[in-house]
N, C-alpha and C. Protein backbone atom coordinates (compact mmCIF):
# COMPACT_ATOMS: atom_id res chain seq x y z
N UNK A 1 0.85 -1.17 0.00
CA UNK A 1 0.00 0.00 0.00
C UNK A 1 0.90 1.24 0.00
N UNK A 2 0.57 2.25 -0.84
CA UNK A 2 1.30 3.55 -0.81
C UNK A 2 0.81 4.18 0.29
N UNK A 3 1.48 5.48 -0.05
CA UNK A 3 1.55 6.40 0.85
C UNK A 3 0.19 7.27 0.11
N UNK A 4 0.07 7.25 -0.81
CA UNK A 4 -1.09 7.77 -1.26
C UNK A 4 -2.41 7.63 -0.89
N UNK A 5 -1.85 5.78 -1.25
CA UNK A 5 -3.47 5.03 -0.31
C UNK A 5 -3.85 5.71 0.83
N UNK A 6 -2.78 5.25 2.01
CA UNK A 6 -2.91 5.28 3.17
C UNK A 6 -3.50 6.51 3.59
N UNK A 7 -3.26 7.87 3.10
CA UNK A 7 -3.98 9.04 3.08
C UNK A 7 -5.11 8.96 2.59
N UNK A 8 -5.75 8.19 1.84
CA UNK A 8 -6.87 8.43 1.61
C UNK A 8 -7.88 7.47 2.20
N UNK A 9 -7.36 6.64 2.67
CA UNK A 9 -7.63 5.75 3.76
C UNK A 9 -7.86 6.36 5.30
N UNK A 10 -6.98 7.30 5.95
CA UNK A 10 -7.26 8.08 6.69
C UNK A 10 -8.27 8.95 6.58
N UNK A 11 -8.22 9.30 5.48
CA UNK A 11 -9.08 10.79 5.15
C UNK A 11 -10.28 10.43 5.09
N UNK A 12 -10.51 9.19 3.96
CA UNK A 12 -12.15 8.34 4.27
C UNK A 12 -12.21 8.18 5.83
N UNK A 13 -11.77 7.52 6.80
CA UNK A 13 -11.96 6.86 7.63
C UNK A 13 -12.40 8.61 8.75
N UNK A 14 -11.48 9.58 9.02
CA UNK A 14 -11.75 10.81 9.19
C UNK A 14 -13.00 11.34 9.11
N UNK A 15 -13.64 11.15 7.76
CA UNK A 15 -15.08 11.82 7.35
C UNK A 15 -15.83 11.12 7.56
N UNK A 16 -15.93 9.54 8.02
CA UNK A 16 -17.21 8.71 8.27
C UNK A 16 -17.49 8.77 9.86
N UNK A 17 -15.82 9.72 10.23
CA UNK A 17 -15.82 9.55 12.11
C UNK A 17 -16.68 10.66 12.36
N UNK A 18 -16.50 12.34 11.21
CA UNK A 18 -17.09 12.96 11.33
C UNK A 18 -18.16 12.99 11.08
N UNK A 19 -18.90 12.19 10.27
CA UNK A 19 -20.37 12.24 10.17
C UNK A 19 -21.07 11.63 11.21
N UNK A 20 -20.75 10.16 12.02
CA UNK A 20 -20.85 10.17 12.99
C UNK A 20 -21.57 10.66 13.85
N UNK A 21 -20.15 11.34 14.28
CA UNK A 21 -20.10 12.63 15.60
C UNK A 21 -21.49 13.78 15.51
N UNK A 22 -21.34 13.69 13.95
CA UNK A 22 -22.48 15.20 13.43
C UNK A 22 -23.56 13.98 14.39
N UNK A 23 -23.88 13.16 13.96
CA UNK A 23 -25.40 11.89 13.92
C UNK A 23 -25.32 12.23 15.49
N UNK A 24 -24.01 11.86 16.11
CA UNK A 24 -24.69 11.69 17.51
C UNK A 24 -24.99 13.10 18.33
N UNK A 25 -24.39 14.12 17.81
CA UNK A 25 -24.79 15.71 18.53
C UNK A 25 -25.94 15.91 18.29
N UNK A 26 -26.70 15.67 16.89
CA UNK A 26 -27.78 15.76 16.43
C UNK A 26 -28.94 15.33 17.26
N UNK A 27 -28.55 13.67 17.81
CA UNK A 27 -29.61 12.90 18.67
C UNK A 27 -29.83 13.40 19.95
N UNK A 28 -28.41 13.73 20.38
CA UNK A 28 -28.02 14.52 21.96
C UNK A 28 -29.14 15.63 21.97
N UNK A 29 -29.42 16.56 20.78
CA UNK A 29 -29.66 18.22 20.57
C UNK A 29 -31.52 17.56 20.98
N UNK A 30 -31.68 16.17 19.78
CA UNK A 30 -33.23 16.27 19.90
C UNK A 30 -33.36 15.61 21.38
N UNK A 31 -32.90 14.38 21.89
CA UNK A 31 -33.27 14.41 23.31
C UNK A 31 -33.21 15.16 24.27
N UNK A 32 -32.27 15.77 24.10
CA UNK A 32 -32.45 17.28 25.11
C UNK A 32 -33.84 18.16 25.04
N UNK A 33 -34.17 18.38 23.34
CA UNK A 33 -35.34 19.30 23.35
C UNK A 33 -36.63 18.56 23.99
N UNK A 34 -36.61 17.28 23.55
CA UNK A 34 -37.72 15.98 24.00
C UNK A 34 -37.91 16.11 25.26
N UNK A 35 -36.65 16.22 26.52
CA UNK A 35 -36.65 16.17 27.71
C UNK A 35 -37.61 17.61 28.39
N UNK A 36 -37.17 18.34 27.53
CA UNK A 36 -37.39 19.84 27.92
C UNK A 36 -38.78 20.31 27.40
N UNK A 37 -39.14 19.70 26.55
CA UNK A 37 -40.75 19.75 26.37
C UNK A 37 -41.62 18.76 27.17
N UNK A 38 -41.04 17.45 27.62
CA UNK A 38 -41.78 17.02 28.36
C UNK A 38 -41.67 17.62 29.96
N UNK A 39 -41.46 18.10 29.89
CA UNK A 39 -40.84 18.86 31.53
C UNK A 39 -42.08 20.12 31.33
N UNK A 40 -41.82 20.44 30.36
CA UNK A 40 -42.96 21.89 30.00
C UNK A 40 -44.49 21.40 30.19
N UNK A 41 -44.98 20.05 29.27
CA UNK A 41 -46.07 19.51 29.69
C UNK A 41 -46.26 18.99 31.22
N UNK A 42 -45.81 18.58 31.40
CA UNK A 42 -45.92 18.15 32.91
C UNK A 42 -45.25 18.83 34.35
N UNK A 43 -45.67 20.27 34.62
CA UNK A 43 -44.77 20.77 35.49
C UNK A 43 -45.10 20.20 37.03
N UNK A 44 -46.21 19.55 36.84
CA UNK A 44 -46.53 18.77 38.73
C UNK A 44 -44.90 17.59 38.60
N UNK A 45 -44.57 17.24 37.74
CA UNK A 45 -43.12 16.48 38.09
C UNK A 45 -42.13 17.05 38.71
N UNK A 46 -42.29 18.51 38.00
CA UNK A 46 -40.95 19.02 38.64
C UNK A 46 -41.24 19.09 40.04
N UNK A 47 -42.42 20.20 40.34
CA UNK A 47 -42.62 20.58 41.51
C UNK A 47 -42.49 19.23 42.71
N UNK A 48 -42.52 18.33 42.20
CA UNK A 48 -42.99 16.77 42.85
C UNK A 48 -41.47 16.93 43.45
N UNK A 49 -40.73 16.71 42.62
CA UNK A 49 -39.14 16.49 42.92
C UNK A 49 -38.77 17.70 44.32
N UNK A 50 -39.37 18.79 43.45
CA UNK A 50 -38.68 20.08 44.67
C UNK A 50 -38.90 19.98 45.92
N UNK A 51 -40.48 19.47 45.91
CA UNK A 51 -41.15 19.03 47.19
C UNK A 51 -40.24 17.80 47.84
N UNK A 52 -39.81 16.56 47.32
CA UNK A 52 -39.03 15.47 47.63
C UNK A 52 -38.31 15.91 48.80
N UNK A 53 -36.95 16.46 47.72
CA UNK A 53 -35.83 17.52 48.00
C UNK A 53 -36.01 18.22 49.29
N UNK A 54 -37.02 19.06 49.54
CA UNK A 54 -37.43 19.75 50.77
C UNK A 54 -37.87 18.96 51.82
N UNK A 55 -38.31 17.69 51.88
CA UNK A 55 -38.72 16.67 52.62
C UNK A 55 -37.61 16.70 53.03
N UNK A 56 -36.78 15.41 52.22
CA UNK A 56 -35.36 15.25 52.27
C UNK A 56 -34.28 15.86 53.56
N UNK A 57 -34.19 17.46 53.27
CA UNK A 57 -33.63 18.25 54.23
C UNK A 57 -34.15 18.40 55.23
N UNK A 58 -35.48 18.66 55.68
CA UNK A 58 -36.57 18.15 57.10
C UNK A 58 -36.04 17.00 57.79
N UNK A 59 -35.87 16.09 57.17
CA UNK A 59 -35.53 14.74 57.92
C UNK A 59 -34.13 14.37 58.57
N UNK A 60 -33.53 15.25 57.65
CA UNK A 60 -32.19 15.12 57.96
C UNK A 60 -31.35 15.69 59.66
């Protein structure tokens, strides 16, 4: 194998790492928004937790 190859062997291998990476920021970006809209529909969850939390420190 040349030296030619081998660069272009890198360079493919480079751009399939970067597309990737794009795929998985992409999934990261929509579960984040997913998380954050379901948080918006349902705000008795949050408050549920805060309430927990405040228990929590009472007992302690």
């Amino acid at each position: 194998m040349g030296i030619k190859d081998q660069f272009q062997d890198k360079a493919e291998r480079m751009q399939q790492q970067g597309k990737q990476r794009a795929e998985q920021a992409k999934d990261q970006l929509q579960n984040r928004d997913r998380r954050r809209d379901e948080d918006e529909t349902d705000p008795s969850s949050r408050r549920r937790d805060a309430e927990d939390r405040l228990d929590e420190s009472f007992d302690a």
